[in-house]
Every structure is written in C-alpha cells, then in structure tokens.
Protein backbone atom coordinates (compact mmCIF):
# COMPACT_ATOMS: atom_id res chain seq x y z
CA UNK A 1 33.14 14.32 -39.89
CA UNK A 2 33.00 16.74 -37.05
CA UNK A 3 29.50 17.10 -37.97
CA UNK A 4 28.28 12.94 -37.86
CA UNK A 5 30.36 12.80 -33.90
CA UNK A 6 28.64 16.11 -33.27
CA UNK A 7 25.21 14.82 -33.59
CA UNK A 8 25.53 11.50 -32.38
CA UNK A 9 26.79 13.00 -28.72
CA UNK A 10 23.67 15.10 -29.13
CA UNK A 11 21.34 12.21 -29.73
CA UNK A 12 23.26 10.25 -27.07
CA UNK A 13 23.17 12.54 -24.26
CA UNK A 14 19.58 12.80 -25.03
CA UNK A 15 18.62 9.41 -25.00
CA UNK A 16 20.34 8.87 -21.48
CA UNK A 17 18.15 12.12 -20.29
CA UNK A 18 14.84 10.60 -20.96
CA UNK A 19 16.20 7.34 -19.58
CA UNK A 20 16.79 8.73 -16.29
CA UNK A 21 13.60 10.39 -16.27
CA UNK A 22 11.43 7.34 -16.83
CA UNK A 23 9.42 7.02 -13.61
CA UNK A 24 9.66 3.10 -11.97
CA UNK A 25 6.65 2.33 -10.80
CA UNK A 26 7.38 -0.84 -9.97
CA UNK A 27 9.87 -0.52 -7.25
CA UNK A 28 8.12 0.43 -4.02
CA UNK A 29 8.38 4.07 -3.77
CA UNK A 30 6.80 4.88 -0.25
CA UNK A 31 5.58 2.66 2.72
CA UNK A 32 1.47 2.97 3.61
CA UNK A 33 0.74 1.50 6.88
CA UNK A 34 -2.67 -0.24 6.85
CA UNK A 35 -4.51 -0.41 9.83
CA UNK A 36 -7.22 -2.86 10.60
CA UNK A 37 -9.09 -2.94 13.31
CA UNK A 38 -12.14 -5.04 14.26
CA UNK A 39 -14.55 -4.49 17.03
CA UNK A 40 -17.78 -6.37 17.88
CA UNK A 41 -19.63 -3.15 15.50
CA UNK A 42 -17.69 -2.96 12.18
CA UNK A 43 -14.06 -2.91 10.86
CA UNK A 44 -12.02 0.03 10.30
CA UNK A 45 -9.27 0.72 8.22
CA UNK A 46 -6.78 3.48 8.51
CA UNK A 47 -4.25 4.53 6.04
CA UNK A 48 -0.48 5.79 7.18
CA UNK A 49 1.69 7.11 5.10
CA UNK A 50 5.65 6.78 6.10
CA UNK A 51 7.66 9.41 6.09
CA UNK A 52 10.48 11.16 7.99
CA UNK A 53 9.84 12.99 10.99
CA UNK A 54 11.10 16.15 12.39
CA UNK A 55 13.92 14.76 14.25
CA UNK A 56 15.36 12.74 11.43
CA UNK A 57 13.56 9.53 12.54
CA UNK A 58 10.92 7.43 10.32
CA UNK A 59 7.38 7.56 11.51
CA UNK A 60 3.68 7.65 10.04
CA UNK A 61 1.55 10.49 9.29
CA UNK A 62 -2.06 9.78 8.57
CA UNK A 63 -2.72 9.34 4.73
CA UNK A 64 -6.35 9.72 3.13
CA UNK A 65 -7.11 9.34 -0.17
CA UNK A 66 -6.31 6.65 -2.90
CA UNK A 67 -2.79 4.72 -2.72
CA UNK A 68 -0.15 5.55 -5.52
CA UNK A 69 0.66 2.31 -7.27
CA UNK A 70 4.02 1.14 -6.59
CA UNK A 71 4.09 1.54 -2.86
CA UNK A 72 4.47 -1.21 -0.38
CA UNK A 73 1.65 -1.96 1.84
CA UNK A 74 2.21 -3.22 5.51
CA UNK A 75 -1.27 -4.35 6.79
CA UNK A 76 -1.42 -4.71 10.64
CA UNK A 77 -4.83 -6.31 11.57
CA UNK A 78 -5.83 -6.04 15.27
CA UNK A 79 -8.87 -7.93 16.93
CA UNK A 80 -10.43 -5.89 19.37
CA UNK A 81 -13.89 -8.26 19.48
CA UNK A 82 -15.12 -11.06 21.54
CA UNK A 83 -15.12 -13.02 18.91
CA UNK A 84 -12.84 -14.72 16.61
CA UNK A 85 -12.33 -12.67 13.33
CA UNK A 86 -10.42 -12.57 9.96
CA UNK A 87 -9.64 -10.19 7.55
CA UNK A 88 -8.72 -11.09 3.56
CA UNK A 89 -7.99 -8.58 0.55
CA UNK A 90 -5.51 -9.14 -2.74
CA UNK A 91 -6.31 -12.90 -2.25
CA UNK A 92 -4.91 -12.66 1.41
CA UNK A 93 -6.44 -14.21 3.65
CA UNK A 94 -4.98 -13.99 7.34
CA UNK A 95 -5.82 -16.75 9.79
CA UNK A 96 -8.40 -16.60 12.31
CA UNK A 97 -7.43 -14.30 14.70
CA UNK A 98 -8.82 -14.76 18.38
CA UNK A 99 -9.84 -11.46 20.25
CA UNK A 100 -6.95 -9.77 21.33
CA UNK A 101 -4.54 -10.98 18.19
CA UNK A 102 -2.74 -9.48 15.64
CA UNK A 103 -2.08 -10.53 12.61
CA UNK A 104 -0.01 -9.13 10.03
CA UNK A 105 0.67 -9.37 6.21
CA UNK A 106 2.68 -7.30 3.16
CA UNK A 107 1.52 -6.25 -0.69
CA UNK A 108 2.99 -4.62 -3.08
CA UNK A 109 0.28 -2.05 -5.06
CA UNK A 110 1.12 -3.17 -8.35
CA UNK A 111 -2.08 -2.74 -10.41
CA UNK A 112 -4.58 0.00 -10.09
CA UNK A 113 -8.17 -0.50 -9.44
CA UNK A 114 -10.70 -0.62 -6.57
CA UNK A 115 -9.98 -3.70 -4.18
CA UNK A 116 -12.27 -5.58 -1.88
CA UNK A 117 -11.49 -5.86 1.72
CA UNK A 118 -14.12 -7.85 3.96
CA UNK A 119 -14.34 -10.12 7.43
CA UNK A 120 -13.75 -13.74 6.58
CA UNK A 121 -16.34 -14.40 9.73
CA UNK A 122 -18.68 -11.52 10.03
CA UNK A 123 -20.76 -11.33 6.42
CA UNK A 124 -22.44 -7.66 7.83
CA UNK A 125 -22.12 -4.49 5.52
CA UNK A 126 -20.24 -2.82 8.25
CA UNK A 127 -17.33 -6.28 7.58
CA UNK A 128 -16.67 -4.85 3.85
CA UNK A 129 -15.28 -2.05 1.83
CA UNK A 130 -12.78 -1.46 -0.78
CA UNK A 131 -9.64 0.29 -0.64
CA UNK A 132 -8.39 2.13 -4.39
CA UNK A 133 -5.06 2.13 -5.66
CA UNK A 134 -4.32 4.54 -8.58
C-alpha cells in the first residue's frame, strides 16, 4: 500500500512540475513600442522594447531584430509630411492622418510570420516593408 501512495505523489508532483513550466505564449509577455514615422521621402519604423529602467521606472530601449510572439504591440504613427498619409498592417488600417497627426493603434503578436506594413496614400517602394514576428 505504501508503495501505490508512494508513486502516485511521485507522478503527481511531477505532473504539476511540467505544468508550471509550460511557457504561455499567448498572454502578452513584453510591450514593443512601434514607431512610425512618415516624411515627404519614405516611412520609417522603429522598434522599442519596454523594459525597466535604472531608477525603477518603465521606459523603452531600442529593440532590433524579429518580435517574440506573444508580446503586445503599441503602434504610434506620426505624420511628419505635407501631405495627408496613412499607415495599415494586421488588417489595420488607421485613418487619414493630416501632416502633423498622430494616430495610434494596439496588436497582439499572436501568429508568427512576415507581415506587410505599407502607406495607404503613397504606393512608392520607400511606403512598404514588412515587419517579422517569430
């Protein structure tokens, strides 16, 4: 008898071991700051990656590379043209944004792959790229 209980704690406490350890990829782990911005020339975007600064507070530190799926993506678009741009990724699409705006949106990276960012306005090669989440 002391034999059955002995193994059954044993195949217990390992089952709630790899339990634990089971990464969730699903809940947003970290925050990446996307910056757009769009000038007369091209678009650039800018990856941040949050984290906590020296003195204790949150901030950004720059963040090249692909994006870990799971994280939660905070895209800031800025137009810094004379004329009126967009910007659409994911299926996003922001509304026009007239030169000097901001416009802002949220994603969660749930699925891997390489994703299409372009202008909604400007049709240019220097309008388009893709940003990878792995």
């Amino acid at each position: 008898m002391k034999l059955v209980v002995g193994l059954t704690a044993a195949a217990a406490l390992a089952f709630s071991a790899t339990t634990l350890a089971t990464p969730k990829t699903t809940v947003p782990t970290k925050t990446v700051l996307i910056q757009v911005l769009i000038t007369d020339q091209r678009v650039t975007v800018a990856q941040y990656q949050g984290e906590t600064l020296g003195n204790g507070q949150p901030g950004y530190a720059v963040f090249v590379g692909t994006i870990p799926r799971g994280d939660y993506l905070k895209f800031v678009v800025q137009n810094r043209a004379k004329k009126v741009h967009g910007f659409t990724i994911f299926g996003k699409t922001t509304k026009p944004i007239k030169p000097g705006g901001i416009a802002h949106f949220n994603k969660l990276a749930k699925v891997r792959g390489s994703f299409a960012w372009r202008d909604t306005f400007d049709k240019r090669k220097a309008f388009r790229g893709r940003i990878v989440i792995d």
